[in-house]
N, C-alpha and C. Protein backbone atom coordinates (compact mmCIF):
# COMPACT_ATOMS: atom_id res chain seq x y z
N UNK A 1 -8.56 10.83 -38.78
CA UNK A 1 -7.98 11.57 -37.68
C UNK A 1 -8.62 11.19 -36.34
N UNK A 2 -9.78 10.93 -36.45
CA UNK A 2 -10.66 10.77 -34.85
C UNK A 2 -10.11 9.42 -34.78
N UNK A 3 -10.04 8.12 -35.53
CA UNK A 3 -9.58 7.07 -34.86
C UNK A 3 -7.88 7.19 -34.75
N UNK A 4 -7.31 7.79 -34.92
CA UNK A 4 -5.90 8.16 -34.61
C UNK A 4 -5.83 8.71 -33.33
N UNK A 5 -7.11 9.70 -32.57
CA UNK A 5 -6.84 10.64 -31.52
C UNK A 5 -7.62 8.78 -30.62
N UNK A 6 -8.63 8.18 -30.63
CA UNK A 6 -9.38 7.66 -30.30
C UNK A 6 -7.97 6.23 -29.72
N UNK A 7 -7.30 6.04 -30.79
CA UNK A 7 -6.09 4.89 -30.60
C UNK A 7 -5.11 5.54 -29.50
N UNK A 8 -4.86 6.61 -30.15
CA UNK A 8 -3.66 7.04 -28.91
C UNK A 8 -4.20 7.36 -27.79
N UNK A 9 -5.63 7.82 -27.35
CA UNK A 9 -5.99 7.92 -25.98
C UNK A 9 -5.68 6.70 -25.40
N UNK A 10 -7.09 5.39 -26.15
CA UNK A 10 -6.76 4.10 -25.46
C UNK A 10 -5.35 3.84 -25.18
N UNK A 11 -4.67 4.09 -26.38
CA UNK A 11 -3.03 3.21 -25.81
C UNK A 11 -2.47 3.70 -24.44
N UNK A 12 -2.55 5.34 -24.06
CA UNK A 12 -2.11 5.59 -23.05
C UNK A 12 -3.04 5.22 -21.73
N UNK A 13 -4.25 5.13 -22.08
CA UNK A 13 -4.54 4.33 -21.14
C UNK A 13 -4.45 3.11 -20.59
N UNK A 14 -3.99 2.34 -21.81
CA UNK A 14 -3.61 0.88 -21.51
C UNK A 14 -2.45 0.83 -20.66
N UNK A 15 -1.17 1.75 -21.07
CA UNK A 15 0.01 1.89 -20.45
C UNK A 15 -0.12 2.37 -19.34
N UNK A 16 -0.74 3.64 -19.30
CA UNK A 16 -0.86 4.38 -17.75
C UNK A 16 -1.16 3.59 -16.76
N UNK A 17 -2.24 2.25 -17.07
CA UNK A 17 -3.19 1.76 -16.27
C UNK A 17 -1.45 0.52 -15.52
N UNK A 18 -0.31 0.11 -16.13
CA UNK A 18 0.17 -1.05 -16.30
C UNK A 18 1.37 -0.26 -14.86
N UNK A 19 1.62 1.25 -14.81
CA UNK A 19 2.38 1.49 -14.18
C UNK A 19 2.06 1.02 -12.55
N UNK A 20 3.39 1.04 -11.76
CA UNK A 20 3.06 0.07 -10.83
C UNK A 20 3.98 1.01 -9.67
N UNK A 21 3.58 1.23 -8.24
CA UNK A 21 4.64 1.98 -7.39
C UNK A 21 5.07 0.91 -6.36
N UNK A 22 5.58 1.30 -5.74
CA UNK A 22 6.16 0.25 -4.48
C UNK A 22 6.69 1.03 -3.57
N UNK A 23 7.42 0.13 -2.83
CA UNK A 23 8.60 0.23 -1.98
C UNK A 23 9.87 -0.37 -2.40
N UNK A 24 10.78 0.08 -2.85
CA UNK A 24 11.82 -0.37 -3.40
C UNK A 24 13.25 -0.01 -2.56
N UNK A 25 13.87 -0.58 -2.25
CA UNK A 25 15.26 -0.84 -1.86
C UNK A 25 16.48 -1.81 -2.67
N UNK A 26 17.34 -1.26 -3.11
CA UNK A 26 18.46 -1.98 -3.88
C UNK A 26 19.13 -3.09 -2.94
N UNK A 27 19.60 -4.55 -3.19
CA UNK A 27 20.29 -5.09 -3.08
C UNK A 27 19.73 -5.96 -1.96
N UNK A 28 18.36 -5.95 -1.60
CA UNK A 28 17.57 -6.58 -0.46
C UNK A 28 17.34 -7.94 -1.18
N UNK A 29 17.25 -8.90 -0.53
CA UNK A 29 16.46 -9.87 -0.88
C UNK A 29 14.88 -10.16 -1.02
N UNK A 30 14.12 -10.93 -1.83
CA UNK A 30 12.52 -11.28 -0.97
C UNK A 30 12.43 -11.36 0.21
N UNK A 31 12.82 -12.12 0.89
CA UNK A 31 12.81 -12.54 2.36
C UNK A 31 12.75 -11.26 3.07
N UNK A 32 14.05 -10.46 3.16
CA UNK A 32 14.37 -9.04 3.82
C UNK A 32 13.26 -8.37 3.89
N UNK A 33 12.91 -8.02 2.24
CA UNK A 33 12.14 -7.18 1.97
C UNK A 33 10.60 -7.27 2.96
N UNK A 34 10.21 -8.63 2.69
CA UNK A 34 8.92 -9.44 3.78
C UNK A 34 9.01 -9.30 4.94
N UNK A 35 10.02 -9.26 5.33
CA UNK A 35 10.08 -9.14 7.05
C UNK A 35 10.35 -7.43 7.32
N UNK A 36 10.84 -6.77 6.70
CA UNK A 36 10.99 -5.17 6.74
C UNK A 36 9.42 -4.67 6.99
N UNK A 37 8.62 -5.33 5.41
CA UNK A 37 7.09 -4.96 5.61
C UNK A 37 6.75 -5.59 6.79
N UNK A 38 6.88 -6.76 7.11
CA UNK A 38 5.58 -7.29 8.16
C UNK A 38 6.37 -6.57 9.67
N UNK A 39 7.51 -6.03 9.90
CA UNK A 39 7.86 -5.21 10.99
C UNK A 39 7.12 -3.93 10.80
N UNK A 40 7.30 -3.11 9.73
CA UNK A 40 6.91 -1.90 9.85
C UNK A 40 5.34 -1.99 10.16
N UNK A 41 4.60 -2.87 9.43
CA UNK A 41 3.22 -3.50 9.75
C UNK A 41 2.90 -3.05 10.88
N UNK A 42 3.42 -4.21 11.71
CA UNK A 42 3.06 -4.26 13.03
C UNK A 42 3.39 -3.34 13.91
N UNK A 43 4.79 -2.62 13.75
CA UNK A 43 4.60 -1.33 13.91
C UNK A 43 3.59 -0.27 14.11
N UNK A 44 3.31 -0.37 13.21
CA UNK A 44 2.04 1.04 12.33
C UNK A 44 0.56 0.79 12.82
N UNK A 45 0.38 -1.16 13.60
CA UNK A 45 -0.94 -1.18 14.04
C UNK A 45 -1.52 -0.69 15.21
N UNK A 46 -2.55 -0.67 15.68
CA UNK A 46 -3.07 -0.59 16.79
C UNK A 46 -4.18 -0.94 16.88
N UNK A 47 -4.63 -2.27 18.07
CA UNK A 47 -5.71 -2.64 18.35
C UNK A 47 -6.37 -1.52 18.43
N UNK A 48 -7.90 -1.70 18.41
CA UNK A 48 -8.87 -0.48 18.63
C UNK A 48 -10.06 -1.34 19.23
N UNK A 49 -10.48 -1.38 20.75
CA UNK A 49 -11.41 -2.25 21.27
C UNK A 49 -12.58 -1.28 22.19
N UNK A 50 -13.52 -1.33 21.98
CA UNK A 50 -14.50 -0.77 22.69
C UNK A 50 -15.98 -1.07 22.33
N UNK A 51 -16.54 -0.66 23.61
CA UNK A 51 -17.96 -0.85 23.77
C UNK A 51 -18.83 0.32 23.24
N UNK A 52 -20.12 0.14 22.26
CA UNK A 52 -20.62 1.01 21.79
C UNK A 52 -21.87 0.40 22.42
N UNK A 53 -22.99 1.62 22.25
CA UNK A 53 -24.40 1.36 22.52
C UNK A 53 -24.85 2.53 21.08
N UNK A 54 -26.33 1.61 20.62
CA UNK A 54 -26.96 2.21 19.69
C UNK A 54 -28.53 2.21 19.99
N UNK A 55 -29.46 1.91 19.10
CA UNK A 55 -30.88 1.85 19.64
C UNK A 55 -31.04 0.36 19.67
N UNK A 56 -29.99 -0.03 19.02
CA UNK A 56 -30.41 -1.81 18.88
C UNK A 56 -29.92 -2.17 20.20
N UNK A 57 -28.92 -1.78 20.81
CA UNK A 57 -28.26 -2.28 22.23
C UNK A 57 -27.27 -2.09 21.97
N UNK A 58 -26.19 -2.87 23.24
CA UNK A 58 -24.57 -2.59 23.25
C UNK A 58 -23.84 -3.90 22.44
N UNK A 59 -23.20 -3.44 22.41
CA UNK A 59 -22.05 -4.36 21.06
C UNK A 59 -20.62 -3.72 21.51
N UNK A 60 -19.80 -4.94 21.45
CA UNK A 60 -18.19 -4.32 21.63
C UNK A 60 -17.45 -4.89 20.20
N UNK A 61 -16.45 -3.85 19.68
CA UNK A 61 -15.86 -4.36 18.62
C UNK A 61 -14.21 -3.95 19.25
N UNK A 62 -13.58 -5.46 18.25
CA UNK A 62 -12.52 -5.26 18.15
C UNK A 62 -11.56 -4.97 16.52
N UNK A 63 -11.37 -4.16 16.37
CA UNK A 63 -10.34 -3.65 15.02
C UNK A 63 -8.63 -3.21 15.13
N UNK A 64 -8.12 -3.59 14.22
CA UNK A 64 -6.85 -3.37 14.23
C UNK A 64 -7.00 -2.49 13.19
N UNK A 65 -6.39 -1.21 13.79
CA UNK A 65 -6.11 -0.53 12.74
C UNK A 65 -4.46 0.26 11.83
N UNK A 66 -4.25 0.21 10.72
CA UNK A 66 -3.49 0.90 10.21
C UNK A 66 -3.01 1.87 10.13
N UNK A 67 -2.00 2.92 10.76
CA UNK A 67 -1.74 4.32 10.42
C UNK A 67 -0.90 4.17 9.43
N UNK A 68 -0.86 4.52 8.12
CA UNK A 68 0.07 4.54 6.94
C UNK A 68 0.93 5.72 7.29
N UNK A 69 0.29 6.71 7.65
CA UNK A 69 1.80 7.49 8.05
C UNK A 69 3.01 7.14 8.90
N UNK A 70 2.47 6.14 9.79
CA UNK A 70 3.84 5.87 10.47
C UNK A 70 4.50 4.38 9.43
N UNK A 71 3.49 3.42 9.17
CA UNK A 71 4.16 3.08 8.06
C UNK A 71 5.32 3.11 7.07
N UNK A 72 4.95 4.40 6.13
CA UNK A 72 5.82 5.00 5.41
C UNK A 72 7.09 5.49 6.04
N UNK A 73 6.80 5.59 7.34
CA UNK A 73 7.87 6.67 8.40
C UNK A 73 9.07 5.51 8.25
N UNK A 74 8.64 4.05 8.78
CA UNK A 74 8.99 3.03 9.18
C UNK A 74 10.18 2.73 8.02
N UNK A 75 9.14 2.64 6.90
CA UNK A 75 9.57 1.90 5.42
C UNK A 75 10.88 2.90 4.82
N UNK A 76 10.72 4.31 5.55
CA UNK A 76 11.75 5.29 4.65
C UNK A 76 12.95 4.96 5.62
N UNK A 77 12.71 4.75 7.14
CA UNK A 77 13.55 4.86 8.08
C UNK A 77 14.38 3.35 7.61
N UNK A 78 13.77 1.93 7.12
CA UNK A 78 14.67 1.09 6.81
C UNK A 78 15.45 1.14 5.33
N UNK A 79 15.47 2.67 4.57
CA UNK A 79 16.38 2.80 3.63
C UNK A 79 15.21 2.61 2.03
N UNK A 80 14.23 2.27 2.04
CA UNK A 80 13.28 2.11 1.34
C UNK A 80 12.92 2.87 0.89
N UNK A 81 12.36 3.51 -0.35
CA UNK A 81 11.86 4.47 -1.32
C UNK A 81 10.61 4.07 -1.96
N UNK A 82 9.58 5.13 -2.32
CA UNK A 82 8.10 4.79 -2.78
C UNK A 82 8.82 5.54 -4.37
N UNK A 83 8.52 4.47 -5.27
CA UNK A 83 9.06 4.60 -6.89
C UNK A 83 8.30 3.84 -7.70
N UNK A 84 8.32 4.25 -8.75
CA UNK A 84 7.95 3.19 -9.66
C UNK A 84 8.48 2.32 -10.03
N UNK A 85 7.98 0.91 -9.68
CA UNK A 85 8.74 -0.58 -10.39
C UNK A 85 8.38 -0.50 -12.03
N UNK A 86 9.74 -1.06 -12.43
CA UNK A 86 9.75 -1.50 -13.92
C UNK A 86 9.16 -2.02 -14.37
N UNK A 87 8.33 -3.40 -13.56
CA UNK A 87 7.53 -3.84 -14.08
C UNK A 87 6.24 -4.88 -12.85
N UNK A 88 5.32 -5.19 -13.14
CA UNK A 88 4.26 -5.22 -12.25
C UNK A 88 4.93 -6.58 -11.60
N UNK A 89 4.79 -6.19 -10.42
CA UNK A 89 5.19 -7.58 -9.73
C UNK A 89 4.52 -8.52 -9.87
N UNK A 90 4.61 -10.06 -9.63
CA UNK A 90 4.57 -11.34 -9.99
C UNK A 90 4.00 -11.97 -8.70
């Protein structure tokens, strides 16, 4: 009985681990799909540039950063859905 409970844990963990989410839209191409993301991307970035001082001295950094909420905003607004793919992309 314990290697029966011990098999079926692992198995669902093997499976659980294989599920995969996305962004999915019907009837898009690769291409579409690539340029939808790298718009909403750039969208969603924003340089972030400034001068800091610490005890070591001043330093300026530059970062681009990500807001995923507008992201997602982006990705739902071009007809796109967050789902689970059938199978792990390639």
């Amino acid at each position: 009985m314990r290697k029966l409970v011990w098999l079926l844990l692992v198995t669902g963990l093997a499976l659980g681990g294989c599920t995969h989410f996305g962004w999915v839209k019907d009837g898009v191409t690769q291409q579409e799909a690539s340029q939808d993301t790298h718009t909403c991307l750039r969208e969603a970035q924003q340089r972030d540039s400034g001068t800091h001082a610490n005890l070591y001295g001043v330093f300026t950094q530059d970062a681009v950063i990500t807001d995923p909420n507008q992201y997602h905003v982006c990705m739902a607004a071009h007809g796109y859905s967050w789902r689970q793919m059938s199978a792990a992309p390639r």
